[in-house]
Protein backbone atom coordinates (compact mmCIF):
# COMPACT_ATOMS: atom_id res chain seq x y z
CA UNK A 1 -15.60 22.53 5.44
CA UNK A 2 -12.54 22.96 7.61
CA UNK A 3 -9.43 23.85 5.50
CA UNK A 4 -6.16 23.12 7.49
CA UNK A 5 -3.43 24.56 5.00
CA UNK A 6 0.90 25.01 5.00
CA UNK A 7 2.93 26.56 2.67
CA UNK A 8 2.63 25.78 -0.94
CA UNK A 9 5.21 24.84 -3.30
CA UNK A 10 5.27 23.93 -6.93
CA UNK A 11 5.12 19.80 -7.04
CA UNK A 12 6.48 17.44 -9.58
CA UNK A 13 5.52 14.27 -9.63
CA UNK A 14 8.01 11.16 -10.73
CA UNK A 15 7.67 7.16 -10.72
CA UNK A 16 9.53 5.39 -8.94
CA UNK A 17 10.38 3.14 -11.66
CA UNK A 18 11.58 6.10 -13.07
CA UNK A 19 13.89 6.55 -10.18
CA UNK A 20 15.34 3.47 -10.53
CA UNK A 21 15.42 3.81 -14.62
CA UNK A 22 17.55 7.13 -13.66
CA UNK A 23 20.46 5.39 -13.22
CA UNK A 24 19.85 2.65 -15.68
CA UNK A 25 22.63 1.23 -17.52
CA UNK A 26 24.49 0.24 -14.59
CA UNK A 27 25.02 -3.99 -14.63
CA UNK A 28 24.68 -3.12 -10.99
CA UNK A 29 21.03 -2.76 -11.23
CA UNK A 30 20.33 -6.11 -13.60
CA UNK A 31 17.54 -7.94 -11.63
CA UNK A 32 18.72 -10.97 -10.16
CA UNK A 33 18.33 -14.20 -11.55
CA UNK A 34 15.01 -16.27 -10.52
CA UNK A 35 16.06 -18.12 -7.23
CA UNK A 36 16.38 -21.88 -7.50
CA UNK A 37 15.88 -24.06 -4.67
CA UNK A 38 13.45 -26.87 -3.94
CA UNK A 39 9.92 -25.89 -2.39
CA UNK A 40 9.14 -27.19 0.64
CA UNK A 41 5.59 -26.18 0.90
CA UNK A 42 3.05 -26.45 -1.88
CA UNK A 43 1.78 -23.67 -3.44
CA UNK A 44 -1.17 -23.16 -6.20
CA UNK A 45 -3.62 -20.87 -7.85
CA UNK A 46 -7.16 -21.78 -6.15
CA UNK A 47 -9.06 -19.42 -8.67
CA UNK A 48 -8.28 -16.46 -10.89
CA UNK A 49 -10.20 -13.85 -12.49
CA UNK A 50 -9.66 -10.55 -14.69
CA UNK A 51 -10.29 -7.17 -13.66
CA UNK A 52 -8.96 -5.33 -16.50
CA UNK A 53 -5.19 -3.91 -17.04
CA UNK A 54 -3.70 -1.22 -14.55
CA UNK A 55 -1.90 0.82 -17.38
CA UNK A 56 0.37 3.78 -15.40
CA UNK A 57 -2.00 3.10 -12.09
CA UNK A 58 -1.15 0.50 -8.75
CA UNK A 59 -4.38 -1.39 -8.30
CA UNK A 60 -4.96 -3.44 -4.62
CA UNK A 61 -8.28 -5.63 -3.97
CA UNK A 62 -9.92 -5.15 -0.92
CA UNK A 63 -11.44 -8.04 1.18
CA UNK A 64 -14.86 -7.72 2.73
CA UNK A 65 -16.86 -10.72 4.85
CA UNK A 66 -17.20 -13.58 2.00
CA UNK A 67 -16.23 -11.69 -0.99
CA UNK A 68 -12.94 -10.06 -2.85
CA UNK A 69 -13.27 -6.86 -5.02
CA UNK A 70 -10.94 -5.13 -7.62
CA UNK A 71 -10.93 -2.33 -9.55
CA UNK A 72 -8.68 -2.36 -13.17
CA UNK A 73 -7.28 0.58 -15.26
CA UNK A 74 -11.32 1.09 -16.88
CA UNK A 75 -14.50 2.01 -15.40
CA UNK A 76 -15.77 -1.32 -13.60
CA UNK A 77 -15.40 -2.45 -10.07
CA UNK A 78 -15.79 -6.45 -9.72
CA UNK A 79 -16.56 -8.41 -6.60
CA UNK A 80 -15.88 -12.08 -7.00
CA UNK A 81 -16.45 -15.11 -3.88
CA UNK A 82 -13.66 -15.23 -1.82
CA UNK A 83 -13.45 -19.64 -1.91
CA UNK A 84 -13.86 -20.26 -5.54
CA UNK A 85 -13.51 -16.83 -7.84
CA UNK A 86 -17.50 -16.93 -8.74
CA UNK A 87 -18.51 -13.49 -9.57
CA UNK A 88 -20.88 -11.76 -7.15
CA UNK A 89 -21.52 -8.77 -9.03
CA UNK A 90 -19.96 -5.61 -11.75
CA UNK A 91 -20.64 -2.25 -11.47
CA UNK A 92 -19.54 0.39 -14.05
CA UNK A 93 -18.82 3.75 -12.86
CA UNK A 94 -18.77 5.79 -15.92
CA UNK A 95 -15.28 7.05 -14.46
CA UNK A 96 -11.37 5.55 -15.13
CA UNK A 97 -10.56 4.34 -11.34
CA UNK A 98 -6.82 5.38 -10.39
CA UNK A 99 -6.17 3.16 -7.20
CA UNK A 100 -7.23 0.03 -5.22
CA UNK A 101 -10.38 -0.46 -3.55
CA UNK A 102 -10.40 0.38 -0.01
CA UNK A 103 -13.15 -0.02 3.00
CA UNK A 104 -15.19 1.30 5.17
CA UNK A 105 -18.17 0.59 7.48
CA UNK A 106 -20.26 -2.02 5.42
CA UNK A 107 -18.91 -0.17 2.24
CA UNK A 108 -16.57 -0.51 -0.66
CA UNK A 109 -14.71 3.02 -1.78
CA UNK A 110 -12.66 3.51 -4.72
CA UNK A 111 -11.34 6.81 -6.35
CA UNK A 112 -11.01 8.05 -10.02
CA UNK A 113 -8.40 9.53 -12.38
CA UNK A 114 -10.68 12.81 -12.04
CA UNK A 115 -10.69 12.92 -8.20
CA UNK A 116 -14.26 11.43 -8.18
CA UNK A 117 -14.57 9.31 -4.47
CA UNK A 118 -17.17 6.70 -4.84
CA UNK A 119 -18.28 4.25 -1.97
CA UNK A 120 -20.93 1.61 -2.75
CA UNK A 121 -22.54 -0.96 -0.22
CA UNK A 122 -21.52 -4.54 -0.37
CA UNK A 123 -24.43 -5.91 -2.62
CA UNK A 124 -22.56 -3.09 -5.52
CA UNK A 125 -25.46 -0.19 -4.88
CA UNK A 126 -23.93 3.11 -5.41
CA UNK A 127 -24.34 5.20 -1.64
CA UNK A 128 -22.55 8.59 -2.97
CA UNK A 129 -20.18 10.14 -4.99
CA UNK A 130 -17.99 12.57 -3.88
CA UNK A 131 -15.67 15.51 -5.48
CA UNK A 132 -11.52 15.39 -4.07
CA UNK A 133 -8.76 17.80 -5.35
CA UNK A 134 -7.37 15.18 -8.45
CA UNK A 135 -6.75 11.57 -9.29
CA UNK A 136 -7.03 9.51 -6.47
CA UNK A 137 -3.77 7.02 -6.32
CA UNK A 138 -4.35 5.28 -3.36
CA UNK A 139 -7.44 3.17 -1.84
CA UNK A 140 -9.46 5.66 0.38
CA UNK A 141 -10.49 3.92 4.29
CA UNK A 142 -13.49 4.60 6.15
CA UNK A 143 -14.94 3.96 9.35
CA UNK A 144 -18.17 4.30 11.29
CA UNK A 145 -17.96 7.99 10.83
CA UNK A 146 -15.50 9.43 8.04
CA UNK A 147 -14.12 8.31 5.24
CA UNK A 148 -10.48 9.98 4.09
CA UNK A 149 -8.80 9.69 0.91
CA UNK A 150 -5.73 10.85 0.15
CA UNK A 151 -5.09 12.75 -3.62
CA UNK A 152 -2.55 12.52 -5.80
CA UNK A 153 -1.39 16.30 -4.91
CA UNK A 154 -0.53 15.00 -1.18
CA UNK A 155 -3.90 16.58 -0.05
CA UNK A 156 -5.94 14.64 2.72
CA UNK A 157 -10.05 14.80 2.50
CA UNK A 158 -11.89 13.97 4.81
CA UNK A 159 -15.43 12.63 3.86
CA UNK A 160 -18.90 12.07 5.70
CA UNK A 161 -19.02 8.09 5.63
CA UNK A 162 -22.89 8.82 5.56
CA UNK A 163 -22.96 10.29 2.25
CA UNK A 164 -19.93 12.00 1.34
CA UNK A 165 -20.08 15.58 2.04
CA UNK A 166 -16.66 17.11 2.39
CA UNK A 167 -15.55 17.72 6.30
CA UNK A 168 -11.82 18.83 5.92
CA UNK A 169 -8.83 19.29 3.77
CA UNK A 170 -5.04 18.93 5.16
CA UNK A 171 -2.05 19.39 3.12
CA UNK A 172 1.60 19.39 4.67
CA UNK A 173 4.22 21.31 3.19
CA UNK A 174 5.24 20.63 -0.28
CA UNK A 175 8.19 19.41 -1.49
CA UNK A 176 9.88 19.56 -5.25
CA UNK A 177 9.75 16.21 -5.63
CA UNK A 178 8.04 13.54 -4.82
CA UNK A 179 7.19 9.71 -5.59
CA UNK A 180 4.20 8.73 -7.77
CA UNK A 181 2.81 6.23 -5.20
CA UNK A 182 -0.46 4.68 -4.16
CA UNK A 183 0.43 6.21 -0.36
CA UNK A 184 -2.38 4.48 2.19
CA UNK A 185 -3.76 5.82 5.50
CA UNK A 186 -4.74 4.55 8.85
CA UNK A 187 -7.41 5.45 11.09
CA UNK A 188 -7.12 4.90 15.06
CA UNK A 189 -10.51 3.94 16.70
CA UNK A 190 -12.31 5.66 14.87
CA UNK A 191 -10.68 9.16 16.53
CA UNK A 192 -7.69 10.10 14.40
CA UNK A 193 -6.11 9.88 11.00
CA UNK A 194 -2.12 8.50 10.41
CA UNK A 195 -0.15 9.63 7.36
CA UNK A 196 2.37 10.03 5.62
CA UNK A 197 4.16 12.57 3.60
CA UNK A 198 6.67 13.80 1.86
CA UNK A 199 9.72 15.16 3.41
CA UNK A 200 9.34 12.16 5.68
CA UNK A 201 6.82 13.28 7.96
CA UNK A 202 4.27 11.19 9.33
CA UNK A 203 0.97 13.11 11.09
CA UNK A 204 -1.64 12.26 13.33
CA UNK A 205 -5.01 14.29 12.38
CA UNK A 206 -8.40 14.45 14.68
CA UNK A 207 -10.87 12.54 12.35
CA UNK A 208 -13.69 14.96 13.06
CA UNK A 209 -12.39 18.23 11.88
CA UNK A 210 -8.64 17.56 10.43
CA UNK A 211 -6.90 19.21 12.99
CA UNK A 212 -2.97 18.18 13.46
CA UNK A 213 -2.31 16.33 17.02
CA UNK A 214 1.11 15.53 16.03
CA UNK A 215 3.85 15.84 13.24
CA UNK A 216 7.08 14.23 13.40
CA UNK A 217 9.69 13.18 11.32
CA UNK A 218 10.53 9.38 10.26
CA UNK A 219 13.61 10.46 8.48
CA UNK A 220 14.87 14.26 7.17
CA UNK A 221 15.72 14.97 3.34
CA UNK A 222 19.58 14.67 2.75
CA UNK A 223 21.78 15.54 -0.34
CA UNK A 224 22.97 18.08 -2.87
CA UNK A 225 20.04 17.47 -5.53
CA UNK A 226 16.39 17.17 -5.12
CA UNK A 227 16.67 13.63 -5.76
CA UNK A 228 19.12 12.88 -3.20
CA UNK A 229 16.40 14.72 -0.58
CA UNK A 230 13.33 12.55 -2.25
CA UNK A 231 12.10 11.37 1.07
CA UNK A 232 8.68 10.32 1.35
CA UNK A 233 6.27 8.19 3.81
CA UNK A 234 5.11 6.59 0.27
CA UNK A 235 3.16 3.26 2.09
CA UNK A 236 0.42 2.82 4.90
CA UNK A 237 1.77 3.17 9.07
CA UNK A 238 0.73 0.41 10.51
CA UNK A 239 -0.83 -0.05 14.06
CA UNK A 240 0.04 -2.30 16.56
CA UNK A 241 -0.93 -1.86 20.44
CA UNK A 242 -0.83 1.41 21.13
CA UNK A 243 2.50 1.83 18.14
CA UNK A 244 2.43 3.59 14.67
CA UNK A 245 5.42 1.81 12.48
CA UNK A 246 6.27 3.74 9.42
CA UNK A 247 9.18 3.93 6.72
CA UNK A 248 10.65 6.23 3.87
CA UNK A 249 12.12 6.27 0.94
CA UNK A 250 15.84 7.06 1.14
CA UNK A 251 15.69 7.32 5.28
CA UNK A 252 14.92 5.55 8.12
CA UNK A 253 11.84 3.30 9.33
CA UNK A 254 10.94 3.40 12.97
CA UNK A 255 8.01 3.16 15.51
CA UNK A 256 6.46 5.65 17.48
CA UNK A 257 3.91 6.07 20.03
CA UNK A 258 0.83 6.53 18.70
CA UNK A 259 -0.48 9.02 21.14
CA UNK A 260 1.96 11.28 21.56
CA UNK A 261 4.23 10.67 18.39
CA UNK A 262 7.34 9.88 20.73
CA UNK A 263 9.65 7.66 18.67
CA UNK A 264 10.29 4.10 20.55
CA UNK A 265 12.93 2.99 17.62
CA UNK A 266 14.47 4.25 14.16
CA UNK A 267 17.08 2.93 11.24
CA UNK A 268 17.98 3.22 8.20
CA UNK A 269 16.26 2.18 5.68
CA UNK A 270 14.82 2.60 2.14
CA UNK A 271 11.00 1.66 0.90
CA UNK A 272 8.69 3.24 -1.01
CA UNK A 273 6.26 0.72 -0.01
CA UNK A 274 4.15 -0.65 3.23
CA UNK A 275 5.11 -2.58 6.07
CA UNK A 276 3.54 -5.89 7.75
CA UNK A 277 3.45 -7.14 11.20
CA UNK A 278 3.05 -9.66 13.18
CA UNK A 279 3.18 -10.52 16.68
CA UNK A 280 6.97 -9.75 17.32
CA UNK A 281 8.20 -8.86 13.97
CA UNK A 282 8.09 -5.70 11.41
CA UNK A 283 8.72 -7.31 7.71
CA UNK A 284 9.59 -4.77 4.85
CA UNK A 285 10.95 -4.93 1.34
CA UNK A 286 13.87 -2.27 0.45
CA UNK A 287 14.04 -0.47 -2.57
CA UNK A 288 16.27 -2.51 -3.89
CA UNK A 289 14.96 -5.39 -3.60
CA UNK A 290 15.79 -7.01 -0.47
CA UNK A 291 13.31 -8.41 1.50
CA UNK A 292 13.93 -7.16 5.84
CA UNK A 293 12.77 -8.44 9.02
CA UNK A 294 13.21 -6.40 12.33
CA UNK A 295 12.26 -7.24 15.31
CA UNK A 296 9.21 -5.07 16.69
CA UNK A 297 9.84 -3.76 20.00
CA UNK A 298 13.59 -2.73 19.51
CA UNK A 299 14.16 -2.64 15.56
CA UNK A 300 17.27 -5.55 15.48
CA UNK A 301 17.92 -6.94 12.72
CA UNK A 302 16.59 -10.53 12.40
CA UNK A 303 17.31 -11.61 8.73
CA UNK A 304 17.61 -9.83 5.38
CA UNK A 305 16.68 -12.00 2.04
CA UNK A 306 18.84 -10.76 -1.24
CA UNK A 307 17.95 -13.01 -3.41
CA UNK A 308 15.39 -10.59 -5.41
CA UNK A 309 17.98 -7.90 -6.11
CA UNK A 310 16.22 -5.32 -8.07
CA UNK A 311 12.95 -7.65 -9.26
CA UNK A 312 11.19 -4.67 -8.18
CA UNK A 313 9.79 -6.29 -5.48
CA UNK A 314 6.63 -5.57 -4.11
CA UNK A 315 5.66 -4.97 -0.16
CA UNK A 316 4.88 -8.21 1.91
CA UNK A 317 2.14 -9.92 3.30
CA UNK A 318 1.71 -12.32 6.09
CA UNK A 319 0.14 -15.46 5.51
CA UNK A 320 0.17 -18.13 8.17
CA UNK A 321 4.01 -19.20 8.54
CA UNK A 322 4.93 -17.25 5.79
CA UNK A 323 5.79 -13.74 3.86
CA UNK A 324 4.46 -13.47 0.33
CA UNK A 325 5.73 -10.96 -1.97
CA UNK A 326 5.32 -10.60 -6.10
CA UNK A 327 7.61 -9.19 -8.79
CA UNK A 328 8.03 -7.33 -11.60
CA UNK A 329 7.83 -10.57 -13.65
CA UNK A 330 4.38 -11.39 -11.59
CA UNK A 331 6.37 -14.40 -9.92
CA UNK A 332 4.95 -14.83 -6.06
CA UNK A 333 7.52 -15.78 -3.71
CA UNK A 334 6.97 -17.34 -0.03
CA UNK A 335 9.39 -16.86 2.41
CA UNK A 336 9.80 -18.51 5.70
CA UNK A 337 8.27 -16.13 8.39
CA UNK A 338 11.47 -17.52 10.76
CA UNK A 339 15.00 -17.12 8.40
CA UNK A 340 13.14 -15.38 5.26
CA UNK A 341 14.38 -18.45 3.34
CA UNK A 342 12.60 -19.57 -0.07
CA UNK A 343 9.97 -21.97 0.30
CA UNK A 344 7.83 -21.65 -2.53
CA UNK A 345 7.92 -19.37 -6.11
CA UNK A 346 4.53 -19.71 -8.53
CA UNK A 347 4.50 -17.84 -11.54
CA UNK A 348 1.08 -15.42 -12.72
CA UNK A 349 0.69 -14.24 -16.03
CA UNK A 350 4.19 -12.66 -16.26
CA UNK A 351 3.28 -9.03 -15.44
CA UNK A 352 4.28 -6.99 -12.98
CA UNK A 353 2.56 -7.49 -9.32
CA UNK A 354 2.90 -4.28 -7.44
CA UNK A 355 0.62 -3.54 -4.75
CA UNK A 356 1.27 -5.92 -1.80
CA UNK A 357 -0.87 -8.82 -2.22
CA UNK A 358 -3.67 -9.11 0.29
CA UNK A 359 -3.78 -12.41 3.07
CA UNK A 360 -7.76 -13.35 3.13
CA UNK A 361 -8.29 -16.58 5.33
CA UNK A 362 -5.21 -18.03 5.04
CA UNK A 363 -4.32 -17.40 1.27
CA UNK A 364 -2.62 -14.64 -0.57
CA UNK A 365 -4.36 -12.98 -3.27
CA UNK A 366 -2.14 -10.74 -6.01
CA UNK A 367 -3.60 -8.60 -8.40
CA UNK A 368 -1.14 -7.95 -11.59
CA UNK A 369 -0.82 -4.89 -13.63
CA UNK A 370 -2.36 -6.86 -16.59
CA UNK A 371 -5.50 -6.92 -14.89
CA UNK A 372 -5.81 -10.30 -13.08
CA UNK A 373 -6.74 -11.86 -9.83
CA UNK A 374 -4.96 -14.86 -8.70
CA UNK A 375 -6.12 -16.78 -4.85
CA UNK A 376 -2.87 -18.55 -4.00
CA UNK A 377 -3.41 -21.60 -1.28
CA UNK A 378 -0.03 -22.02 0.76
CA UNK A 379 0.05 -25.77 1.75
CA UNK A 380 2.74 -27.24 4.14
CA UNK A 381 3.81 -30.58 2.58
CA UNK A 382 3.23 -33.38 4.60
């Protein structure tokens, strides 16, 4: 196994609730109220299911041809039908999983509180288990070749897809601080790994042997304290047409060219979460709360919704004419794809709903940190 090392550094690791708890006390950081307005599409819970309760981890389903799986705060991994909720089939691990369930090629991966990587086909048999450095807080992704997961120590592995046998290791420099995130990955034709880091760095990585093709910086640590300089690539770059997109807490989001790392675009900007595309627009939610759209090719700003002021509001998803985000009262809101105006609010089972929720033909499904699965059909009204 390839080891492709940097300097080390002592790590601590912090929540970003906690962040945000750091300067608590403050009426400035009151969520805002529940926006009122009247819906103008319909919106309703097609099916929902449990999966068991989160606890300190972010859980994300995964969607795969006809089915939707999750993975809870416990030992099982559920696959359920994607049209009506019916459950396909359990499988109990014998390990506590730490992060969402991720794919691969005709696979399902998840990792474990112990740094345990398992992927299983999609009829639930288990294919291999595999060894990382610790807990796994993020959903590993695979291809036809590799799978890479990234640990909760900033470390990336990557794995055989065939059965797991350990290929490389990367690790970036450290940094004192950094955010307790479920940080996601993305793999380019099958030929390179994206990431991101702390410090703000995002890196390009050869998928057959871990070796760096490019490094660059989304934004650079500024401040006097180590909390001011907290600056980390905490969600998954996302791809688009020859373009990496990626953003960081406290510092700037921005696109780049994804073969040479050449930045087309950069702003300011805060998120400890990922971003969404779609044909001529990047959609993000702030730390704060504020949910951004910026138009792809130069960054402009095309509207900003404030409405959700500190609701800890998750990353969004685009579904149809829409933008779907959740909150830390496991309210869904739909914005208008066009203005970012409210168009529709449903309520879950009043926990949190952190991970992005996941578009699968047409719908949006969230899973909540009390452990359940809700399918959400978006209907214009006619």
């Amino acid at each position: 196994m390839r080891r492709v090392m940097i300097a080390r550094r002592t790590i601590f690791a912090t929540l970003l609730a906690g962040l945000l708890a750091a300067c608590g006390g403050s009426k400035g950081l009151e969520p805002s109220p529940l926006p009122q307005f009247e819906p103008k599409i319909g919106a309703r819970t097609a099916w929902k299911a449990t999966v068991g309760k989160a606890g300190i981890f972010i859980f994300s389903p995964a969607h795969s041809r006809d089915m939707v799986c999750a993975a809870g705060g416990n030992d099982r991994l559920s696959c359920f039908s994607s049209d009506n909720g019916r459950r396909m089939w359990v499988r109990r691990a014998g390990v506590s999983f730490s992060g969402g369930v991720g794919g691969g090629e005709n696979m399902l991966l998840v990792g474990s509180s112990k740094g345990e990587v398992l992927a299983y086909d999609l009829s639930g048999t288990l294919l291999w288990r595999s060894q990382v450095s610790t807990e796994v807080l993020s959903a590993p992704t695979g291809s036809r070749s590799i799978v890479v997961v990234r640990a909760g120590d900033s470390k990336v592995f990557g794995l055989s897809a065939k059965d797991g046998t350990p290929r490389w290791e990367y690790e970036s420099n450290r940094q004192p601080l950094i955010l307790r995130s479920n940080p996601g990955m993305a793999i380019l034709d099958d030929t390179a790994v994206i990431s991101g880091f702390p410090g703000g760095r995002l890196v390009k990585l050869d998928v057959r042997d871990g070796a760096l093709l490019w490094d660059i910086a989304v934004a650079t640590p500024r401040g006097d304290n180590e909390l001011e300089r907290l600056t980390d690539v905490a969600g998954t770059p996302i791809l688009e047409n020859g373009w990496v997109c990626a953003v960081a807490f406290q510092g700037r989001i921005g696109c780049f060219d994804s073969d040479k790392g050449a930045q087309i675009w950069a702003r300011s900007a805060s998120s400890a979460g990922s971003l969404v595309a779609d044909t001529r627009t990047v959609y993000y939610t702030e730390s704060d709360g504020i949910v951004v759209a910026l138009d792809k090719s130069t960054g402009a700003s095309l509207w900003r919704q404030d409405q959700l002021l500190y609701r800890k509001v998750s990353a969004p998803v685009v579904v149809g004419d829409w933008i779907v985000v959740g909150d830390f009262e496991g309210y869904v809101h739909v914005l208008s794809r066009e203005d970012g105006s409210f168009v529709a609010q449903l309520p879950t089972d009043g926990s949190a709903i952190v991970a992005a929720p996941l578009e699968v033909k047409n719908r949006a499904l969230v899973q909540t940190q009390a452990g359940s699965l809700y399918m959400i059909d978006l209907q214009n009204r006619g």
